[in-house]
PDB file of N, CA and C in Angstrom:
ATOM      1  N   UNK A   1     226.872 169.772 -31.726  1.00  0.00           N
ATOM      2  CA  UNK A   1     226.058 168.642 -31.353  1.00  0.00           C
ATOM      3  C   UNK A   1     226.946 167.436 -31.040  1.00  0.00           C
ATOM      4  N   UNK A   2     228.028 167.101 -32.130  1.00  0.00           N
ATOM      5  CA  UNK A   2     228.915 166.266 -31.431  1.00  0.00           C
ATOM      6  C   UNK A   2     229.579 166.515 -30.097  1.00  0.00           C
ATOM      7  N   UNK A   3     230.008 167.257 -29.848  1.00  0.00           N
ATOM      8  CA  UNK A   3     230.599 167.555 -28.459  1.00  0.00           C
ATOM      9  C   UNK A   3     229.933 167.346 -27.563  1.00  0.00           C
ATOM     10  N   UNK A   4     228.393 167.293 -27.934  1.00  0.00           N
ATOM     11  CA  UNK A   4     227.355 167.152 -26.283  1.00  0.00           C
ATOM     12  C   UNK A   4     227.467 165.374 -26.630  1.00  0.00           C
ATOM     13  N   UNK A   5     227.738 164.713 -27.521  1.00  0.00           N
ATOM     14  CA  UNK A   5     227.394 163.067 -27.349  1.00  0.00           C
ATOM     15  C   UNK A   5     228.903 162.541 -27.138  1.00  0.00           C
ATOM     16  N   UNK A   6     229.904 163.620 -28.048  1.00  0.00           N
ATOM     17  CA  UNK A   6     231.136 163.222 -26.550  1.00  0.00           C
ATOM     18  C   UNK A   6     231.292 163.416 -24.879  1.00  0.00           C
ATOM     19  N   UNK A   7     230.713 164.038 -24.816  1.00  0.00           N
ATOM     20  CA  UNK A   7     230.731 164.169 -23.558  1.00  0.00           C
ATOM     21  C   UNK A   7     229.779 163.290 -22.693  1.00  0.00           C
ATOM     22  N   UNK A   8     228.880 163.058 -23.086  1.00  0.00           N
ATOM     23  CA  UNK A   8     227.715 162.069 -22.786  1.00  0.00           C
ATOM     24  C   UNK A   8     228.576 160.419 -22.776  1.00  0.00           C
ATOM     25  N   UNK A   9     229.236 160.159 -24.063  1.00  0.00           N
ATOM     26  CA  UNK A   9     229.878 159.092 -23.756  1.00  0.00           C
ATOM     27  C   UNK A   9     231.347 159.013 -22.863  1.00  0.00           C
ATOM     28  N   UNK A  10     231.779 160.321 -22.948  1.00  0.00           N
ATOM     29  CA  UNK A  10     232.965 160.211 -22.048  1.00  0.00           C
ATOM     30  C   UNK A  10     232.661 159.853 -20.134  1.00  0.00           C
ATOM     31  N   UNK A  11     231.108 160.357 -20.061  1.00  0.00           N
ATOM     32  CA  UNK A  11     230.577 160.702 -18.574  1.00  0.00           C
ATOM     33  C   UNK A  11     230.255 159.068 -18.019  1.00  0.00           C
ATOM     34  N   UNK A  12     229.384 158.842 -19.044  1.00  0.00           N
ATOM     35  CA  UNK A  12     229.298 157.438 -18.974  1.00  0.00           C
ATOM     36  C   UNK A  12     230.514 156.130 -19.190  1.00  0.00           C
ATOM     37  N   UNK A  13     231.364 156.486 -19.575  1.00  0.00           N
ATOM     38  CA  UNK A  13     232.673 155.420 -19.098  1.00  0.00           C
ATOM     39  C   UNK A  13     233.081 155.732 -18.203  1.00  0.00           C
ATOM     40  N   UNK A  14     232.915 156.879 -18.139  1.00  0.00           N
ATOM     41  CA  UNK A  14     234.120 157.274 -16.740  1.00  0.00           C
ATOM     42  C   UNK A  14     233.081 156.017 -15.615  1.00  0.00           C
ATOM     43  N   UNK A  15     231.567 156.250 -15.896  1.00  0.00           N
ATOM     44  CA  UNK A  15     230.844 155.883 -14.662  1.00  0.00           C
ATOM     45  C   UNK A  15     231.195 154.448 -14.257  1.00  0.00           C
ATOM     46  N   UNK A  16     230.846 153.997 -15.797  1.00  0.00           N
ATOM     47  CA  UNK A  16     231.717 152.280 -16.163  1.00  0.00           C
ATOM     48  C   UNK A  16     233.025 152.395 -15.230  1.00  0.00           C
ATOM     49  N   UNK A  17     233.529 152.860 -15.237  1.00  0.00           N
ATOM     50  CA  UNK A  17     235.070 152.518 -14.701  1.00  0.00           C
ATOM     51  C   UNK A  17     234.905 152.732 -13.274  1.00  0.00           C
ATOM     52  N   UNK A  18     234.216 153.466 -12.556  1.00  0.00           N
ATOM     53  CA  UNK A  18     234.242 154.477 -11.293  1.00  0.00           C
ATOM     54  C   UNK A  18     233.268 152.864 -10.581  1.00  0.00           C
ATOM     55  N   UNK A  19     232.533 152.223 -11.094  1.00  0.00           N
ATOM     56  CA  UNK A  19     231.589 150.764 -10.958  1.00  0.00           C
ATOM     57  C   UNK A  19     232.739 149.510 -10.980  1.00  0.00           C
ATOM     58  N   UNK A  20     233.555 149.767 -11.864  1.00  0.00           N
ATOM     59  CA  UNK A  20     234.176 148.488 -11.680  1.00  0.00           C
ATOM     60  C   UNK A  20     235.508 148.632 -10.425  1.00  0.00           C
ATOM     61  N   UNK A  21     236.051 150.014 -10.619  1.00  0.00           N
ATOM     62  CA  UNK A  21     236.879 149.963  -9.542  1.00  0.00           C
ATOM     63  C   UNK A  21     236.055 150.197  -8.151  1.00  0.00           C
ATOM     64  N   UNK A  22     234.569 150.262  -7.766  1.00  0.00           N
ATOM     65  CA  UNK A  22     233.781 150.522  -6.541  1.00  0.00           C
ATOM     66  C   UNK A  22     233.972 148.437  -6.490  1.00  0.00           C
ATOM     67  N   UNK A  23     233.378 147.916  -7.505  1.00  0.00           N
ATOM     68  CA  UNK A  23     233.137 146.377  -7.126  1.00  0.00           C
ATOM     69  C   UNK A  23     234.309 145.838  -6.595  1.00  0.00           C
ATOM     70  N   UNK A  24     235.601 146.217  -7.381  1.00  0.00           N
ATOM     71  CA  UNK A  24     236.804 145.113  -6.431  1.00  0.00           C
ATOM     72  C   UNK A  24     236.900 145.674  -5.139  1.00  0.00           C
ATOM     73  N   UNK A  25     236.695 147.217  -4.422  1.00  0.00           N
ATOM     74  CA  UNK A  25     236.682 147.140  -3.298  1.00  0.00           C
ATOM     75  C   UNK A  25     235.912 146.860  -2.495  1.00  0.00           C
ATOM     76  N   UNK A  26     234.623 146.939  -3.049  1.00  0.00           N
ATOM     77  CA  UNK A  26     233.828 146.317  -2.204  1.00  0.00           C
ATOM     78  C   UNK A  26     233.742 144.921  -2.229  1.00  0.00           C
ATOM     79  N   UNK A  27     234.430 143.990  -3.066  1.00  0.00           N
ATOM     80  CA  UNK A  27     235.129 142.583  -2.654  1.00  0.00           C
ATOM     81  C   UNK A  27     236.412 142.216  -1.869  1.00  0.00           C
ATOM     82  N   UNK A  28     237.061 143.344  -2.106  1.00  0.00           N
ATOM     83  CA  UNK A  28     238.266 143.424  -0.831  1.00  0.00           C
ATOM     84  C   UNK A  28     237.460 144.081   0.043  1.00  0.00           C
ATOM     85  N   UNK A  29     236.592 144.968   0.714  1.00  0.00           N
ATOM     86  CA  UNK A  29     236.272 144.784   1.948  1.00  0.00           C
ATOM     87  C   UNK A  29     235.414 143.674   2.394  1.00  0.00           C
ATOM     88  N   UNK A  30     234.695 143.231   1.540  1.00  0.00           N
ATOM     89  CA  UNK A  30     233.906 141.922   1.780  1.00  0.00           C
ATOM     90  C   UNK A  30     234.914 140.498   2.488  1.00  0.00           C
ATOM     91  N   UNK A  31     236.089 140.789   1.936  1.00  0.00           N
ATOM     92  CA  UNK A  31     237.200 139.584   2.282  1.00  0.00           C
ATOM     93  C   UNK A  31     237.610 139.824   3.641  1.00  0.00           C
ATOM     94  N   UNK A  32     237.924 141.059   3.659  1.00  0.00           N
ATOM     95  CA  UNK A  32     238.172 141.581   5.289  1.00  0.00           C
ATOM     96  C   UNK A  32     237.701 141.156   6.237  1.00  0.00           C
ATOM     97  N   UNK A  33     235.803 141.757   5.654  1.00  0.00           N
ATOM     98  CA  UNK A  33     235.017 141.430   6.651  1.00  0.00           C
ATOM     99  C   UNK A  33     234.906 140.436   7.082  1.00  0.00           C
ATOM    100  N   UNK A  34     235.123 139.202   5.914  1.00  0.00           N
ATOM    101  CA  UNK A  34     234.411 137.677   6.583  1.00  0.00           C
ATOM    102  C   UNK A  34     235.862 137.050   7.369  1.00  0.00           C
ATOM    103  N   UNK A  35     237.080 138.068   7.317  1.00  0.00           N
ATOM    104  CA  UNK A  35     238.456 137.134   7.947  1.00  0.00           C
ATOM    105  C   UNK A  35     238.085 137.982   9.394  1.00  0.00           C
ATOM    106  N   UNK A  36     237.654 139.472   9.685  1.00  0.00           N
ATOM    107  CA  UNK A  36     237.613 140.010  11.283  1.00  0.00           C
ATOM    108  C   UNK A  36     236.627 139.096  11.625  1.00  0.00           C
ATOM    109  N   UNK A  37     235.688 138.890  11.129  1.00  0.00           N
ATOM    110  CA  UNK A  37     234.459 138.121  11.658  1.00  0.00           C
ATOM    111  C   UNK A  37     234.860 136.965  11.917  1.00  0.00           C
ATOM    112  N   UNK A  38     236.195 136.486  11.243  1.00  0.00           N
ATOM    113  CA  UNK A  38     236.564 134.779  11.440  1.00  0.00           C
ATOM    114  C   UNK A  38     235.323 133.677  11.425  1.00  0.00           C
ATOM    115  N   UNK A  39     234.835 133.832   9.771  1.00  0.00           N
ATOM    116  CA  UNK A  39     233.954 133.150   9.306  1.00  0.00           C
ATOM    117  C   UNK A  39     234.523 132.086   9.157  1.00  0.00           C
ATOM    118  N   UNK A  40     234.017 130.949   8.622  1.00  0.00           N
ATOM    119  CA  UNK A  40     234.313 129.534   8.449  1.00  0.00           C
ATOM    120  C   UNK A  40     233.944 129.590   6.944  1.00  0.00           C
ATOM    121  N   UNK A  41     234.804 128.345   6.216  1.00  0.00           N
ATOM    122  CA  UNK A  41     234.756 128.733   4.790  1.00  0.00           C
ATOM    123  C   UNK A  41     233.255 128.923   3.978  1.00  0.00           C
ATOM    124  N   UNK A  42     232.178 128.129   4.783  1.00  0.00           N
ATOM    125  CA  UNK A  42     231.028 127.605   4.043  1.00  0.00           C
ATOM    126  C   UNK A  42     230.390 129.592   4.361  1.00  0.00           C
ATOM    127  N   UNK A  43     230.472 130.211   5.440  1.00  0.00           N
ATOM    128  CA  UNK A  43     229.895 131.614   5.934  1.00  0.00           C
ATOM    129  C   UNK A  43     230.494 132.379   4.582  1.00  0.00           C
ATOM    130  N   UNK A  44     232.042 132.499   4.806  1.00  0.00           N
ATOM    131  CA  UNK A  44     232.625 133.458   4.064  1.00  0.00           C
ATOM    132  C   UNK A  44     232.101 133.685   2.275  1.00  0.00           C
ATOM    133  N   UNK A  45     232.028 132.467   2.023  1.00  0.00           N
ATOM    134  CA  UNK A  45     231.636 132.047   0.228  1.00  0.00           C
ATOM    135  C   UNK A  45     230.092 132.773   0.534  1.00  0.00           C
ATOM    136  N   UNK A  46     229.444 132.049   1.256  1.00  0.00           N
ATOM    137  CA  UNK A  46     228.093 132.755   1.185  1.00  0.00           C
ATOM    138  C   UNK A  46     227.843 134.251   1.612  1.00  0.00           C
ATOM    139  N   UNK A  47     228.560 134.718   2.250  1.00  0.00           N
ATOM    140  CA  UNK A  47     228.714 136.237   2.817  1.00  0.00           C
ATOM    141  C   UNK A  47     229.237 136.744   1.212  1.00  0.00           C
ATOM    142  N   UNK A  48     230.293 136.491   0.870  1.00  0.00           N
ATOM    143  CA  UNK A  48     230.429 136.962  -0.403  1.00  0.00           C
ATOM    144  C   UNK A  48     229.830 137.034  -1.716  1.00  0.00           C
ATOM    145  N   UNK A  49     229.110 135.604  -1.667  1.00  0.00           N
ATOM    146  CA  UNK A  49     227.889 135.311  -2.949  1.00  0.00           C
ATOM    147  C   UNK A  49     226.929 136.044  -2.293  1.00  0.00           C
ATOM    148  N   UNK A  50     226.518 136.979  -1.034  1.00  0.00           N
ATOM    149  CA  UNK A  50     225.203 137.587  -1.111  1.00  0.00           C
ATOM    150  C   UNK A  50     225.553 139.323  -1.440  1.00  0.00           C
ATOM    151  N   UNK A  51     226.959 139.571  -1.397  1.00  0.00           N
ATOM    152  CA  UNK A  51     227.529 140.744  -1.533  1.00  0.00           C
ATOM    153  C   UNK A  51     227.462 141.125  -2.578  1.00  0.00           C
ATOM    154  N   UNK A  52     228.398 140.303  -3.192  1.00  0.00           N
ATOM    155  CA  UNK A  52     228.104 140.226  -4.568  1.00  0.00           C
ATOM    156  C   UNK A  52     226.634 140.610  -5.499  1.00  0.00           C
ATOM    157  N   UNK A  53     225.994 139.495  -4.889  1.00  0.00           N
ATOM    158  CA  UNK A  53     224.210 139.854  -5.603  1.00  0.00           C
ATOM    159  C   UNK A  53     224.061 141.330  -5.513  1.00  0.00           C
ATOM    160  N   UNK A  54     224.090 141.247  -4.021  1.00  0.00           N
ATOM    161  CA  UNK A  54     223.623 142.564  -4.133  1.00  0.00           C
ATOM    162  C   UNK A  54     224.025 144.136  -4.619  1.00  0.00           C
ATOM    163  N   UNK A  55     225.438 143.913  -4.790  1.00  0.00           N
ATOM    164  CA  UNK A  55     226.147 144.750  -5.629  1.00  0.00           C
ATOM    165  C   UNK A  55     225.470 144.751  -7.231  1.00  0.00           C
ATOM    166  N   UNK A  56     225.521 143.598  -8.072  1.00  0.00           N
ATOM    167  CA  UNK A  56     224.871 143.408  -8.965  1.00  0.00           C
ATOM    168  C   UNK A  56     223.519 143.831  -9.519  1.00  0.00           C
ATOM    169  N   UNK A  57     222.487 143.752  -8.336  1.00  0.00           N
ATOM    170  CA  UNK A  57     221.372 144.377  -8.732  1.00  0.00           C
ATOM    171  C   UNK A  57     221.680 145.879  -8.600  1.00  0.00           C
ATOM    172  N   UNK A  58     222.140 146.542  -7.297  1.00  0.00           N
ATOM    173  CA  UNK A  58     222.602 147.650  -7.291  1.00  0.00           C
ATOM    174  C   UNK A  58     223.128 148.495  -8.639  1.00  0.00           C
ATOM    175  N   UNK A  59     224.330 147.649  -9.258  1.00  0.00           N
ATOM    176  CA  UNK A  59     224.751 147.830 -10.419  1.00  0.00           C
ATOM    177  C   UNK A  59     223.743 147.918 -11.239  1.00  0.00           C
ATOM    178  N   UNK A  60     222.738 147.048 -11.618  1.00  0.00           N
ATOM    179  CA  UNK A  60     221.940 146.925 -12.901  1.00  0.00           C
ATOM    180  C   UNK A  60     220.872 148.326 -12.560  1.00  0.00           C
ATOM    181  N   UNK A  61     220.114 148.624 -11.509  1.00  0.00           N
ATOM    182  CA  UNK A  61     219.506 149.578 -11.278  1.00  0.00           C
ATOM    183  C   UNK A  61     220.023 150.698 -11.864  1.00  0.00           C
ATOM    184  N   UNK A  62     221.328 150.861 -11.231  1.00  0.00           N
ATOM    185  CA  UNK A  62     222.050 152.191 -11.634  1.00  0.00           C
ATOM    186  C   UNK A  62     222.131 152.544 -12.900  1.00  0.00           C
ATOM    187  N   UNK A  63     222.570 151.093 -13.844  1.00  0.00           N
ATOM    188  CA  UNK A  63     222.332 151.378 -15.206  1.00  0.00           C
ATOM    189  C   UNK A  63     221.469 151.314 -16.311  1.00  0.00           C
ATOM    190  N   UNK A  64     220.541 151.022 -15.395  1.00  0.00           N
ATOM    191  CA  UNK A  64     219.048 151.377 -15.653  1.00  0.00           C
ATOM    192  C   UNK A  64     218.575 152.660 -15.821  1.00  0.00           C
ATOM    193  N   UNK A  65     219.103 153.078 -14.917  1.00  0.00           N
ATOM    194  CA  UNK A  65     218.873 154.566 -14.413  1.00  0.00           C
ATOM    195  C   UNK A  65     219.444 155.617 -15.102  1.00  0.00           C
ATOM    196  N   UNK A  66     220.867 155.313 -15.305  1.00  0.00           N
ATOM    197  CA  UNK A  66     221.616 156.241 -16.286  1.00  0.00           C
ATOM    198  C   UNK A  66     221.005 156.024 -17.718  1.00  0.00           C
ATOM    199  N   UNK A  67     220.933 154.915 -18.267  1.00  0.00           N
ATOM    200  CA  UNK A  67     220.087 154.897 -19.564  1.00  0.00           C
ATOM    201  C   UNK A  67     219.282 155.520 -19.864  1.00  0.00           C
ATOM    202  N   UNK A  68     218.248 155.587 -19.111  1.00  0.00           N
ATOM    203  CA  UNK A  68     216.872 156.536 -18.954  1.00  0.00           C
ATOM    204  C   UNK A  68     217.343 157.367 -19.371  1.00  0.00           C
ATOM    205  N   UNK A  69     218.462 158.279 -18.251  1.00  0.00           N
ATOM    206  CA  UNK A  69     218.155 159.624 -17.736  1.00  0.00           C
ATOM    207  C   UNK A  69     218.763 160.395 -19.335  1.00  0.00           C
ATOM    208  N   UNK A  70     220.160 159.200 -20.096  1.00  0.00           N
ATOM    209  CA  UNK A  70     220.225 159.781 -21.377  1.00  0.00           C
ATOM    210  C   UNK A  70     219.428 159.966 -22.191  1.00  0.00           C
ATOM    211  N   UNK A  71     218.466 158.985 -22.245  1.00  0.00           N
ATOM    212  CA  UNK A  71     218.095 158.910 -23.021  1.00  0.00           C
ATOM    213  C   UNK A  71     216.815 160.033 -22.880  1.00  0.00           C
ATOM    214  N   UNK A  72     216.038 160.321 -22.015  1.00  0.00           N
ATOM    215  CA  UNK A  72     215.818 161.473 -21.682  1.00  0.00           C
ATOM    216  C   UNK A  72     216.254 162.839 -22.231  1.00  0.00           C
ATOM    217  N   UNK A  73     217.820 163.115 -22.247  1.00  0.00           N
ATOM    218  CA  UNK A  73     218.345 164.120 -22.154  1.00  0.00           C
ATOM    219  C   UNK A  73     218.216 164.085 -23.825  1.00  0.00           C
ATOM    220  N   UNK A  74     218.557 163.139 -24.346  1.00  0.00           N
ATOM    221  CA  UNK A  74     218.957 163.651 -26.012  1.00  0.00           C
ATOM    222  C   UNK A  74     217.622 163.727 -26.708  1.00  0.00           C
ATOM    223  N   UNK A  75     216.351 163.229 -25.796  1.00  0.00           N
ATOM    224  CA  UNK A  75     215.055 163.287 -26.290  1.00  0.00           C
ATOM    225  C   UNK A  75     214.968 165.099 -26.088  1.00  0.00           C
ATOM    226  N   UNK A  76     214.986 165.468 -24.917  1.00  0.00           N
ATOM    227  CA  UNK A  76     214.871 166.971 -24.879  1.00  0.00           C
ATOM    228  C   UNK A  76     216.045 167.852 -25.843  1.00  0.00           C
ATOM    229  N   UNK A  77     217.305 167.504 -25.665  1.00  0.00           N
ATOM    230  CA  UNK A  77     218.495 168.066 -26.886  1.00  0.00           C
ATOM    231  C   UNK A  77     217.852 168.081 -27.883  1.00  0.00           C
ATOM    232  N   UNK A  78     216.789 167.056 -28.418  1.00  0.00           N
ATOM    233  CA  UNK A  78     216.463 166.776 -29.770  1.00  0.00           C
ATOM    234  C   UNK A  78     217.634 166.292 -30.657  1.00  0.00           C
ATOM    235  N   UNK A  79     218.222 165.361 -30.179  1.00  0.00           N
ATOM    236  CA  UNK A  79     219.370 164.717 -30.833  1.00  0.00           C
ATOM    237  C   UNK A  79     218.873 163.514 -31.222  1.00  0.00           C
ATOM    238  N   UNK A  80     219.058 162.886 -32.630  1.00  0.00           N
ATOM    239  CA  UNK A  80     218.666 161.591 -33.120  1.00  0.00           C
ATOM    240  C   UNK A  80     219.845 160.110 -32.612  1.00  0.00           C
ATOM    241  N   UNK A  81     218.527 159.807 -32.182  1.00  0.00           N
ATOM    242  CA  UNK A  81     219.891 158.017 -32.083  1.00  0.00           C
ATOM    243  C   UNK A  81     220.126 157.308 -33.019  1.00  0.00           C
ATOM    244  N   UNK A  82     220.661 156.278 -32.702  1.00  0.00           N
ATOM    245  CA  UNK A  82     221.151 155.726 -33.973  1.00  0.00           C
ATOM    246  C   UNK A  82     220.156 154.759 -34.743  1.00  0.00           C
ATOM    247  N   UNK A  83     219.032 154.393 -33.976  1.00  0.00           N
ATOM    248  CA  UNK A  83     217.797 153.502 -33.884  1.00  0.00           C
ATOM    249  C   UNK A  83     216.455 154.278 -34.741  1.00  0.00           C
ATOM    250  N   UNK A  84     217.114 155.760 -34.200  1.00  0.00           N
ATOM    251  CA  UNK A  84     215.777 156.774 -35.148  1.00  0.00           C
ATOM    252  C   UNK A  84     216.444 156.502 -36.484  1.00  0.00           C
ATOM    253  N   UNK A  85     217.776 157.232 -36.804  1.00  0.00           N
ATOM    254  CA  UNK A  85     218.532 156.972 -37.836  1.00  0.00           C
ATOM    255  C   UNK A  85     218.228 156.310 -38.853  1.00  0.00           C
ATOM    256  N   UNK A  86     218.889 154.599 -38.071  1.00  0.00           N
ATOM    257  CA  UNK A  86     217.703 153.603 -39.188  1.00  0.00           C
ATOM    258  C   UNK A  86     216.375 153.656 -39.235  1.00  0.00           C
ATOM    259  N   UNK A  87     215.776 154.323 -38.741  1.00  0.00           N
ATOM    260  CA  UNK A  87     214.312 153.718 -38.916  1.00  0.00           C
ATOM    261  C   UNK A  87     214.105 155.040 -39.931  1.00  0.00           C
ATOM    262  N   UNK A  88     214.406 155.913 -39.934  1.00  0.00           N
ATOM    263  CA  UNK A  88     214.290 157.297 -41.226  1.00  0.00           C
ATOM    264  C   UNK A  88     214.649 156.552 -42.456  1.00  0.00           C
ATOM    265  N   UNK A  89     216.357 155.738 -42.279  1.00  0.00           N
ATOM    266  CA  UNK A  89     216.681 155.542 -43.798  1.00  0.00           C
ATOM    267  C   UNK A  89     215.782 154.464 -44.235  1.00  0.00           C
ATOM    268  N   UNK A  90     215.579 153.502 -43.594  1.00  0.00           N
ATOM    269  CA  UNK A  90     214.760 152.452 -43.799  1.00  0.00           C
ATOM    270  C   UNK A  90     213.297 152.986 -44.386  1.00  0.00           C
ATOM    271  N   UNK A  91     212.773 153.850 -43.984  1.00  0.00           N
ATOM    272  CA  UNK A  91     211.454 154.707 -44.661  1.00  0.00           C
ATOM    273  C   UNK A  91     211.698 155.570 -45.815  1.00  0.00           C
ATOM    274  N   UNK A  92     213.199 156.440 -45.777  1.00  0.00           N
ATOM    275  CA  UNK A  92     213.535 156.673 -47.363  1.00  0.00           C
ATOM    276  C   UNK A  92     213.193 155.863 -48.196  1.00  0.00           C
ATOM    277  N   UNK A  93     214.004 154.287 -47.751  1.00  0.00           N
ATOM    278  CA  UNK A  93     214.004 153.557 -49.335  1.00  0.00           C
ATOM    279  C   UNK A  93     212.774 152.778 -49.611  1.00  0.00           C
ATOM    280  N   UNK A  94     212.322 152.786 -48.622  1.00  0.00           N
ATOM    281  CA  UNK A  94     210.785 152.275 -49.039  1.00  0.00           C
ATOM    282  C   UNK A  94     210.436 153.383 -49.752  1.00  0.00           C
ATOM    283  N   UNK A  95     209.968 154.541 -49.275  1.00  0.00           N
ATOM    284  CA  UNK A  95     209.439 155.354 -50.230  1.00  0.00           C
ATOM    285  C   UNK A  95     209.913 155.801 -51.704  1.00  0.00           C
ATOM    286  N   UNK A  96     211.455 155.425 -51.780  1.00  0.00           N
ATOM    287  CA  UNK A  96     211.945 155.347 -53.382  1.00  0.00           C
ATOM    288  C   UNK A  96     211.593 154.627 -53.988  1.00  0.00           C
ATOM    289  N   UNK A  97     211.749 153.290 -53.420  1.00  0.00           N
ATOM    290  CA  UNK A  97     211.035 151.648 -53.924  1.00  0.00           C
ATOM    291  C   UNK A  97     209.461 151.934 -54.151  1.00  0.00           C
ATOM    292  N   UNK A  98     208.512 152.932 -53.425  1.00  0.00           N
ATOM    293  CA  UNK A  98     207.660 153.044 -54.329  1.00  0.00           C
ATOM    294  C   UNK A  98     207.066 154.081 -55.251  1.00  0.00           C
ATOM    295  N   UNK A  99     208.062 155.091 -54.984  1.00  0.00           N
ATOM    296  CA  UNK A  99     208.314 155.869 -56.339  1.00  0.00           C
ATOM    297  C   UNK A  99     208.979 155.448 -57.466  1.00  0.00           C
ATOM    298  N   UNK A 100     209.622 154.770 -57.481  1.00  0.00           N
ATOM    299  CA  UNK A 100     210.448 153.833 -58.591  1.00  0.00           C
ATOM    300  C   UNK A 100     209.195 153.229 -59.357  1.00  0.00           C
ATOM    301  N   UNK A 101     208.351 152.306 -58.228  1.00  0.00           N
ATOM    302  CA  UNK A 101     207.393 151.438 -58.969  1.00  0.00           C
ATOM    303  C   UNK A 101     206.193 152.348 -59.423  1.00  0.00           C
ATOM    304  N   UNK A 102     205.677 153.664 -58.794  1.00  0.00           N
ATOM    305  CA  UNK A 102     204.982 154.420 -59.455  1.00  0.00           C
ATOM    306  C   UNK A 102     205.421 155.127 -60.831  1.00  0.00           C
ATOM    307  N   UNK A 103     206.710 155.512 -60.950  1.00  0.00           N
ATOM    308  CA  UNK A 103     207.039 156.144 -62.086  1.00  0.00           C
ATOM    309  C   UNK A 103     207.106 154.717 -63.363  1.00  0.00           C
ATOM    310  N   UNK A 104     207.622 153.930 -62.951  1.00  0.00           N
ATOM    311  CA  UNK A 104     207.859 152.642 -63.908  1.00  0.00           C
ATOM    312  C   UNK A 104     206.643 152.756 -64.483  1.00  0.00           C
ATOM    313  N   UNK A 105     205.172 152.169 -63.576  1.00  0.00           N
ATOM    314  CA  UNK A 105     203.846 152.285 -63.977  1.00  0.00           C
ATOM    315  C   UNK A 105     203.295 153.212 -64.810  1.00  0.00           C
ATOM    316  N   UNK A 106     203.654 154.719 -64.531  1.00  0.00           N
ATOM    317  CA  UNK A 106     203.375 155.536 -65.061  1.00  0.00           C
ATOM    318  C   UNK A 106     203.691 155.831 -66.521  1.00  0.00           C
ATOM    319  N   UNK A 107     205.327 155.187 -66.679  1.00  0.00           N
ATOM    320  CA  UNK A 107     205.563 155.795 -67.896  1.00  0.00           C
ATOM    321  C   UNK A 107     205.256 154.279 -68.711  1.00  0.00           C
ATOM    322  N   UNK A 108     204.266 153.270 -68.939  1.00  0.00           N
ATOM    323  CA  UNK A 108     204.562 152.027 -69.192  1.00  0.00           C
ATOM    324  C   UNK A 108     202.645 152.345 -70.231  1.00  0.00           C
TER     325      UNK A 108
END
């Protein structure tokens, strides 16, 4: 079971990394573009602040998307997160805390 959530996190950095080295080139071609085009400074900043955006939402979608799709996957694996985790131990100790206070009662 560990080996499938290493691999799950190894897939997903790699993706992290494969995103950040896609953004600087697509800001070095963005630079290109606005010097062949022989933009003027006020074009170029704004050609780049709309590149940018839109890379960004692009980006956030995607990791939108990958989130899901894990989270998906370890729902079908039947693998616990770390969120189920606490919320189990957190219901253990309540339920000791009121077996504690039932037995106290009981033997009193």
């Amino acid at each position: 079971m560990t080996d499938i959530v290493d691999v799950i996190k190894k897939t997903m950095l790699m993706g992290i990394g494969l995103a950040l080295t896609a953004k600087d080139e697509m800001e070095d071609m963005a630079r290109d573009i606005e010097k062949r085009l022989d933009m003027n400074e006020e074009e170029g900043k704004k050609f780049i602040k709309d590149v940018r955006k839109r890379y960004d939402e692009s980006q956030r979608k995607l990791e939108d998307r990958v989130e899901k799709s894990v989270r998906e996957f370890l729902k079908k694996a039947d693998i616990v997160t770390s969120d189920e985790l606490k919320a189990l131990k957190k219901e253990i100790r309540e339920l000791k805390q009121t077996l504690n206070k039932e037995a106290q009662t009981g033997s009193e």
